[in-house]
Protein backbone atom coordinates (compact mmCIF):
# COMPACT_ATOMS: atom_id res chain seq x y z
CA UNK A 1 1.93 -33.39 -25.45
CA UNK A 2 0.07 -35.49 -22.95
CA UNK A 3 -1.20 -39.14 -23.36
CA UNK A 4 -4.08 -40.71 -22.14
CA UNK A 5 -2.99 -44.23 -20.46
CA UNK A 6 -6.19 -45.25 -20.76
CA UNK A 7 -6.81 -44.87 -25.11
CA UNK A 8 -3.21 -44.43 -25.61
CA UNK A 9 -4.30 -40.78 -27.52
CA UNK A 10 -1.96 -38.49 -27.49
CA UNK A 11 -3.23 -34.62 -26.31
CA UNK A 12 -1.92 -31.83 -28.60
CA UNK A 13 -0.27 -28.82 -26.10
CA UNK A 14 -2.90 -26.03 -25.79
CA UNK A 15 -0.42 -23.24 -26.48
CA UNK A 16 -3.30 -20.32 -26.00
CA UNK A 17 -3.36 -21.01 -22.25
CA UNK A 18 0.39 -19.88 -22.06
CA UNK A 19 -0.04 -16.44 -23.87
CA UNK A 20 -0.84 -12.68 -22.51
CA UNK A 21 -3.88 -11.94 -20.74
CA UNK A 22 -6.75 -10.56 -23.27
CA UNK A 23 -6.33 -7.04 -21.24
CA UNK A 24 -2.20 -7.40 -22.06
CA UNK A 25 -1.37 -4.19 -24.79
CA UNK A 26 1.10 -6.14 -25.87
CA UNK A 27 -0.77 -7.70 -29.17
CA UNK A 28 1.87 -9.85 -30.06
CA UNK A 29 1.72 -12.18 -27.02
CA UNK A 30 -1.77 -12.39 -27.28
CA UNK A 31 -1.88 -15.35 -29.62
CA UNK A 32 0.86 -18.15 -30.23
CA UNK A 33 3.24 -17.54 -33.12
CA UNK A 34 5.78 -18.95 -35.39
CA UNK A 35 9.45 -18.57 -34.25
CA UNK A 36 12.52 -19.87 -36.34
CA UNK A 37 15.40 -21.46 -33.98
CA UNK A 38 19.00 -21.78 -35.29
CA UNK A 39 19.87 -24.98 -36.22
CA UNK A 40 16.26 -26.06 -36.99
CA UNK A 41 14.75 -26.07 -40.84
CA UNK A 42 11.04 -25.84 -39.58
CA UNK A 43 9.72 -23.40 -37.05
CA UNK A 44 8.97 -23.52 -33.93
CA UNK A 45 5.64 -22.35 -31.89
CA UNK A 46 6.12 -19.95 -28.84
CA UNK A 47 3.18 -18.98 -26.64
CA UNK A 48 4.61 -16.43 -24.19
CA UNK A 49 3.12 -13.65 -21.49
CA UNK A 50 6.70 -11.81 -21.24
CA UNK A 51 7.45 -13.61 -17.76
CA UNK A 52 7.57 -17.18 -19.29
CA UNK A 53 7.57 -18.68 -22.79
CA UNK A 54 6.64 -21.71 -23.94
CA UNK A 55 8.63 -23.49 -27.40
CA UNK A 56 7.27 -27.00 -29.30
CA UNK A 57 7.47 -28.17 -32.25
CA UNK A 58 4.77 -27.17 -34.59
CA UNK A 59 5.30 -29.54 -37.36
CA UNK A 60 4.51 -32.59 -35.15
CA UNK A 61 0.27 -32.75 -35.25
CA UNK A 62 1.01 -35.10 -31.90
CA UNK A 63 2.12 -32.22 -30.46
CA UNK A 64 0.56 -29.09 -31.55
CA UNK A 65 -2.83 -28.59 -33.61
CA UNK A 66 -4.40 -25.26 -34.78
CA UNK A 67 -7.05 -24.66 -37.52
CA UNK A 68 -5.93 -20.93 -38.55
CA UNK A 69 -2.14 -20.59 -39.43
CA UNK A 70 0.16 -18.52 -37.34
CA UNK A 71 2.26 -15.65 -37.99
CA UNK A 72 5.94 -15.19 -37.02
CA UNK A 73 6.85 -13.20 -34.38
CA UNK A 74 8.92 -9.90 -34.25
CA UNK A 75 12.22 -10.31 -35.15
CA UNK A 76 13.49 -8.37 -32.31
CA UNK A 77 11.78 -11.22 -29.90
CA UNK A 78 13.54 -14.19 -31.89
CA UNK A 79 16.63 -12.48 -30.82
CA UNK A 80 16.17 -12.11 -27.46
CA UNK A 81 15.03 -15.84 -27.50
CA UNK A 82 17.93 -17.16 -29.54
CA UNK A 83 20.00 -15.41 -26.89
CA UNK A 84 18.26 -17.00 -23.89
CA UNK A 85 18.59 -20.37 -25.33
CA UNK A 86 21.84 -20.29 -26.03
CA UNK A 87 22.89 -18.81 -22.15
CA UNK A 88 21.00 -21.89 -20.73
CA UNK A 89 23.14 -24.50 -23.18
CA UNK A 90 26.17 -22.58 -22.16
CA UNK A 91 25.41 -23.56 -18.12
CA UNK A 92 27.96 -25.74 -17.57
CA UNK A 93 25.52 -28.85 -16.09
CA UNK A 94 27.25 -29.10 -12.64
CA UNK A 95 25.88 -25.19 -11.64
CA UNK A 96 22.31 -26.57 -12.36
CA UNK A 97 20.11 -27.15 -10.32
CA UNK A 98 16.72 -29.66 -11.60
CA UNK A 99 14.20 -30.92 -10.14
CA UNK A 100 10.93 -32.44 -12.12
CA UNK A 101 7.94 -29.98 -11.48
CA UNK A 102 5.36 -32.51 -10.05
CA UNK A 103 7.73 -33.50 -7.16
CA UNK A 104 7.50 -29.58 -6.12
CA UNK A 105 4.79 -29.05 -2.94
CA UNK A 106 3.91 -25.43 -4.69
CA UNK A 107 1.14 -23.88 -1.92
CA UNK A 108 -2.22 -23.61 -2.81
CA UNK A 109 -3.67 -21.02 -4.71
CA UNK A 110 -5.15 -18.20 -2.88
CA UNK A 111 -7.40 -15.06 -3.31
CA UNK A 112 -6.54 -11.78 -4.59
CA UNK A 113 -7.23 -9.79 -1.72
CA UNK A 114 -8.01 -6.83 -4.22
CA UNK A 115 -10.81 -8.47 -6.43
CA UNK A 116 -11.49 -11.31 -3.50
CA UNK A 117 -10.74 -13.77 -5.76
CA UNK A 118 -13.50 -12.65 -8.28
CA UNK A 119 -10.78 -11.66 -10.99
CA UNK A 120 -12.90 -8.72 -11.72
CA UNK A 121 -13.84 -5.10 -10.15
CA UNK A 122 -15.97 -2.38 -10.73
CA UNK A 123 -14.40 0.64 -12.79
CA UNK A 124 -16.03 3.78 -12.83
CA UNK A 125 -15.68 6.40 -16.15
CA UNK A 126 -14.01 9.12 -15.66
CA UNK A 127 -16.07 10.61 -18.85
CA UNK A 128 -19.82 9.68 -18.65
CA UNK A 129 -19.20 8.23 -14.52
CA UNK A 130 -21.10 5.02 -15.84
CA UNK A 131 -19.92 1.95 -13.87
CA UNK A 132 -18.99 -1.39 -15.37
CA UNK A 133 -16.53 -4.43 -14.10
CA UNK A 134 -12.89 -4.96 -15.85
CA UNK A 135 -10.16 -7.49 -15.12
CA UNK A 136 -8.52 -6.87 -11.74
CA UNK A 137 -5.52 -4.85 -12.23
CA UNK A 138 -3.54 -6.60 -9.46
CA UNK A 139 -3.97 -10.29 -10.41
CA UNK A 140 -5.03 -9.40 -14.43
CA UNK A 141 -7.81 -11.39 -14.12
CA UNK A 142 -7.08 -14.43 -12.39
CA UNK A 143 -8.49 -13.79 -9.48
CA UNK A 144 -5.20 -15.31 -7.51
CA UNK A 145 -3.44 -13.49 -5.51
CA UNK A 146 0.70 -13.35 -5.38
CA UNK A 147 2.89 -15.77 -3.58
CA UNK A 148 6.69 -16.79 -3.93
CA UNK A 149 8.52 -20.16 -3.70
CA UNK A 150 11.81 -20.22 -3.29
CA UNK A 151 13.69 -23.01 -5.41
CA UNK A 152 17.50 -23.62 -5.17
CA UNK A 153 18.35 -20.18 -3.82
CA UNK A 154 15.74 -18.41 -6.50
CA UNK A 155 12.48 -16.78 -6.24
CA UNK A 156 9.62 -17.57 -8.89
CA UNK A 157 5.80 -17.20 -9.21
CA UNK A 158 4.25 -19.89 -8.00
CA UNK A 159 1.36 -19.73 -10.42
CA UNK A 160 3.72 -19.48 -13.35
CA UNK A 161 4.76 -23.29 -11.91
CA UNK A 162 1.38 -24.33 -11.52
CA UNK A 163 0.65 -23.88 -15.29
CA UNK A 164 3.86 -24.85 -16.71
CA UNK A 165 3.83 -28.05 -14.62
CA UNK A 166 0.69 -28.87 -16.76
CA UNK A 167 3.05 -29.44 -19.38
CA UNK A 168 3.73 -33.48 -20.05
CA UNK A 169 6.80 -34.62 -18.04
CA UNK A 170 8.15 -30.85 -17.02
CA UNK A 171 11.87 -30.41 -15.29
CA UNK A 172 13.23 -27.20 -14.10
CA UNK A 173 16.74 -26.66 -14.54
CA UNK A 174 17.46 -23.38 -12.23
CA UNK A 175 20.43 -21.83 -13.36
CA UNK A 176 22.79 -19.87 -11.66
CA UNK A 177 22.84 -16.09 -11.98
CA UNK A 178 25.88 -14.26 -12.39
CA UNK A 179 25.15 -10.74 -13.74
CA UNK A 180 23.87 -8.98 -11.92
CA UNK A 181 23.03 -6.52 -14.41
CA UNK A 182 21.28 -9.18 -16.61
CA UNK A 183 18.36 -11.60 -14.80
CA UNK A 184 19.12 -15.10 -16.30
CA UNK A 185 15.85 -17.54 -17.39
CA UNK A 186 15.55 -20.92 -15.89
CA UNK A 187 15.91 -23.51 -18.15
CA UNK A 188 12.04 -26.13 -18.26
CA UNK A 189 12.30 -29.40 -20.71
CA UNK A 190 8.99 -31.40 -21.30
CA UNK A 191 8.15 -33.95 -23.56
CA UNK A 192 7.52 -32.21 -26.95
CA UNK A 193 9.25 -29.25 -26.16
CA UNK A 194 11.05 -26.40 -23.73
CA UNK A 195 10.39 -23.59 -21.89
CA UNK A 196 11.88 -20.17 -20.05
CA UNK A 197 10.93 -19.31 -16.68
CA UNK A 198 12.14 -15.18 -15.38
CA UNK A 199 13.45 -15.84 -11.80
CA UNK A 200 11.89 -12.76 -9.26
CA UNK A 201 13.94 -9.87 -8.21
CA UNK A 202 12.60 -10.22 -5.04
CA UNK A 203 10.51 -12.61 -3.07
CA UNK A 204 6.78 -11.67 -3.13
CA UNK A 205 5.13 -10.72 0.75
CA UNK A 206 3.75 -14.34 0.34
CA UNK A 207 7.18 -16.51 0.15
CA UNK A 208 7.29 -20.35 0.65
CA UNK A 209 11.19 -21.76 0.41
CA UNK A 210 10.40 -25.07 -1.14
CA UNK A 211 14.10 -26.66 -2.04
CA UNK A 212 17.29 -25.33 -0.59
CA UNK A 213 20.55 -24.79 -2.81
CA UNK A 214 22.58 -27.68 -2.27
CA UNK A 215 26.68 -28.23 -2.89
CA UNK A 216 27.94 -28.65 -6.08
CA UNK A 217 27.19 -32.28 -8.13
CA UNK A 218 23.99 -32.33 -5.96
CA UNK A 219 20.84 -32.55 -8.18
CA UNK A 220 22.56 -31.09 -11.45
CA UNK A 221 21.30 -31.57 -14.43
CA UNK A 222 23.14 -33.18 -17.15
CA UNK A 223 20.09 -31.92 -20.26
């Protein structure tokens, strides 16, 4: 939730900006949904595009509104969530690494050099040959192309950080990976909520290092 200094009014979360794209076959990230966390009688709601997801607390009308109730989500996702939750508690708080997401200098957005920044191109039918414009496959839509920042000795989308800093008060905890068969989520708390960020395998051709892994008791994070 956000709150206007000015009325004191506090901003419900707009969870819909956080799911799937529209063009996403995955129906079940399309919407926000209803999740049930251990340890907590009422559930939770998740907005997630498989990259990131995005938890508050739905029974708090400061934080979340919706006029059409929400359905629960698979079971086999509140699994893999419950699992990814508990990994991030289980960091030991001197191997994180935090900082708060509006003291990060992400680069500017910049054009998708495949739909020049339109979001959309022309498709052709392989059927009837008719021409008609769908979401750019490359940047789904968004018209932004792909770059990189490089955060405590991890890659992530720098996009993905420009929308979850959006959220009130956002820290990332980067946590340390050490499978390397099994990619570990960072850790993002925000007032009203928390959220899972995927690390990249690999740094995108666009890469900006933005904060440099630093010895241990340096910037941890105690959350």
């Amino acid at each position: 939730m956000s709150r206007d200094t000015t009325t004191s009014k506090i901003t419900p979360i707009n969870m819909k900006k956080f799911c799937a794209g529209p063009d996403d076959p995955r129906s079940y990230l399309l919407e926000p949904g209803l999740i049930k966390l251990k340890g907590i009688a009422d559930p939770w709601v998740i907005a997630t595009n498989g990259h990131y997801l995005v938890l508050i607390d739905g029974s708090d009308p400061d934080v979340f509104s919706v006029e059409e109730p929400l359905e629960f989500i698979k079971e086999s996702i509140c699994e893999s969530v419950s699992k990814m939750l508990k990994a991030s508690a289980d960091c030991p708080p001197n191997l994180r690494r935090c900082t708060q997401l509006s003291d990060l200098n992400l680069p500017a957005s910049v054009e998708c050099s495949h739909c020049e920044g339109i979001g959309q191109v022309e498709d052709q039918c392989p059927c009837c040959m008719r021409t008609g414009r769908d979401d750019c496959g490359k940047c789904g839509g968004s018209g932004k192309g792909y770059q990189s920042v490089g955060i405590f000795g991890q890659c992530f989308n720098a996009e993905y950080l420009r929308l979850l800093s959006e959220l009130p008060e956002c820290k990332l905890c980067v946590l340390p990976q050490t499978d390397e068969k099994t990619i570990t989520p960072s850790r993002l708390y925000f007032r009203g909520g928390s959220a899972l960020l995927m690390p990249l395998k690999a740094p995108y051709d666009t890469h900006h290092d933005l904060l440099t892994a630093e010895p241990s008791g340096v910037n941890e994070c105690a959350s």
